[in-house]
Protein backbone atom coordinates (compact mmCIF):
# COMPACT_ATOMS: atom_id res chain seq x y z
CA UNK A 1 -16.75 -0.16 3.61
CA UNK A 2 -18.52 -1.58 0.33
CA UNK A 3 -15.87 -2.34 -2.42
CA UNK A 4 -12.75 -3.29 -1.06
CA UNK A 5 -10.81 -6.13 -1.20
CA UNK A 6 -7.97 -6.90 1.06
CA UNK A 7 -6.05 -10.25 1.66
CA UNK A 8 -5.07 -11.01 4.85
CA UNK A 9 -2.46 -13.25 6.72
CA UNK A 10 1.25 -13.87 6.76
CA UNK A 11 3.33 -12.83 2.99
CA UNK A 12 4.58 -16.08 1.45
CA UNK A 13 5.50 -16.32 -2.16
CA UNK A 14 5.78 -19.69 -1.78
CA UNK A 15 2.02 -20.30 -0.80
CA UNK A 16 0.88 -18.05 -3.24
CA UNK A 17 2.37 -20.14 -5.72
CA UNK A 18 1.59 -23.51 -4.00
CA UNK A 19 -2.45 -22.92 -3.67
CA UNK A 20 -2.59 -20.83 -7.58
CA UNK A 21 -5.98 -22.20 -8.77
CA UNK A 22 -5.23 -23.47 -12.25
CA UNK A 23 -1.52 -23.35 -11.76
CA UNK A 24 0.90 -20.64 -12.75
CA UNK A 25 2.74 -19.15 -15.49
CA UNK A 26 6.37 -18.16 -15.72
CA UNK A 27 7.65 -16.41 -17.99
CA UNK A 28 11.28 -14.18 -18.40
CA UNK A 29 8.96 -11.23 -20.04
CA UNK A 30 7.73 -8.61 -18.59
CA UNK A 31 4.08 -8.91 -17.53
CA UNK A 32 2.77 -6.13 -15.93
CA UNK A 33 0.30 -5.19 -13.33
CA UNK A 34 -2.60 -7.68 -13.60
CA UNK A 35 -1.52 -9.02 -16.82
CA UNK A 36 -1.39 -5.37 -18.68
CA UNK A 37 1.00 -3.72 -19.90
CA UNK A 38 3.44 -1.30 -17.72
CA UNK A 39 6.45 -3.97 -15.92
CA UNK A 40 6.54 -3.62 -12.45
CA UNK A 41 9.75 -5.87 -12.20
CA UNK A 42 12.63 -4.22 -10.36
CA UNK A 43 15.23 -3.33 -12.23
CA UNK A 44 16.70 -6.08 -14.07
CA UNK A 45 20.13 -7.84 -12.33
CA UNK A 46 23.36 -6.62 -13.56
CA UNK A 47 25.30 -9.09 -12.18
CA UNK A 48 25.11 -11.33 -15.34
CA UNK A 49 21.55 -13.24 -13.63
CA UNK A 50 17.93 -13.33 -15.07
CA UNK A 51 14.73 -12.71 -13.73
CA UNK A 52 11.94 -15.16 -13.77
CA UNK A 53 7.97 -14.06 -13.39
CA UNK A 54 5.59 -16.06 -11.88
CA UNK A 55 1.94 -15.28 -12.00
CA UNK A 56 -1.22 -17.23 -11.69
CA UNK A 57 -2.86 -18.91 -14.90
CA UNK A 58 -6.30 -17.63 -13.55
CA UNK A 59 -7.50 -14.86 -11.81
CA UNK A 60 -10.96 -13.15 -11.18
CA UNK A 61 -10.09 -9.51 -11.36
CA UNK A 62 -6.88 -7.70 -10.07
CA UNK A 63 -7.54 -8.34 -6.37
CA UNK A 64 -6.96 -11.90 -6.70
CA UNK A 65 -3.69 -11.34 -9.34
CA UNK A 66 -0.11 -11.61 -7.96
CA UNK A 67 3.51 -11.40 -9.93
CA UNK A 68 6.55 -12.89 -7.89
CA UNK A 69 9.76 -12.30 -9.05
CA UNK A 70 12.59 -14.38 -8.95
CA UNK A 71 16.37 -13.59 -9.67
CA UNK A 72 19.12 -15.69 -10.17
CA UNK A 73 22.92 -15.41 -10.67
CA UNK A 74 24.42 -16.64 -13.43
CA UNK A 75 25.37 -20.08 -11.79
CA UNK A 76 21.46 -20.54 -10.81
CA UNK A 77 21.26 -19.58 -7.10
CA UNK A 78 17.98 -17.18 -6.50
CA UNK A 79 19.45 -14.05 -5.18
CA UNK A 80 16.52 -11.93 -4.35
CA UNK A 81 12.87 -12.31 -4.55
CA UNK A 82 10.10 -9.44 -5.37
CA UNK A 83 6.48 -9.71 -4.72
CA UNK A 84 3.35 -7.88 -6.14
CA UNK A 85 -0.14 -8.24 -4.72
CA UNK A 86 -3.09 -6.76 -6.68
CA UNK A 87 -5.36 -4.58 -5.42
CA UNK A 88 -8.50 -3.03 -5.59
């Protein structure tokens, strides 16, 4: 099928972030899908924690964007991570 992009292979946040061409950004704001507006962050912790964003520095077009999201307590121990691939 002409025009679509898929990824394929095994769902690690941590290798996204390790092989980001140009490195990544992270940021506590709300970013959005493929760097527009519109959050797709869970909702926010309530138990007194933050959320950090990651996403990459560069990407192409949306298929090669990704968001991971990080929460933390409020003594620094990640508590639960989200992850957001983009698509075609």
């Amino acid at each position: 099928m002409l025009g679509y992009a898929q990824r394929g292979g095994g769902a690690s946040p941590l290798n996204l972030i390790r092989t980001a061409d140009g490195g990544v950004r992270a940021t506590t704001a709300s970013v959005g899908f493929c760097g527009r507006d519109g959050a797709l962050s869970s909702t926010p912790p309530t138990d007194g924690g933050i959320r950090f964003g990651i996403v990459p520095r560069n990407y192409d077009d949306c298929t090669n964007w990704w968001q991971i999201d990080l929460y933390a307590n409020d003594v620094g121990q990640i508590t639960s991570v989200d992850m957001f691939l983009g698509g075609p």
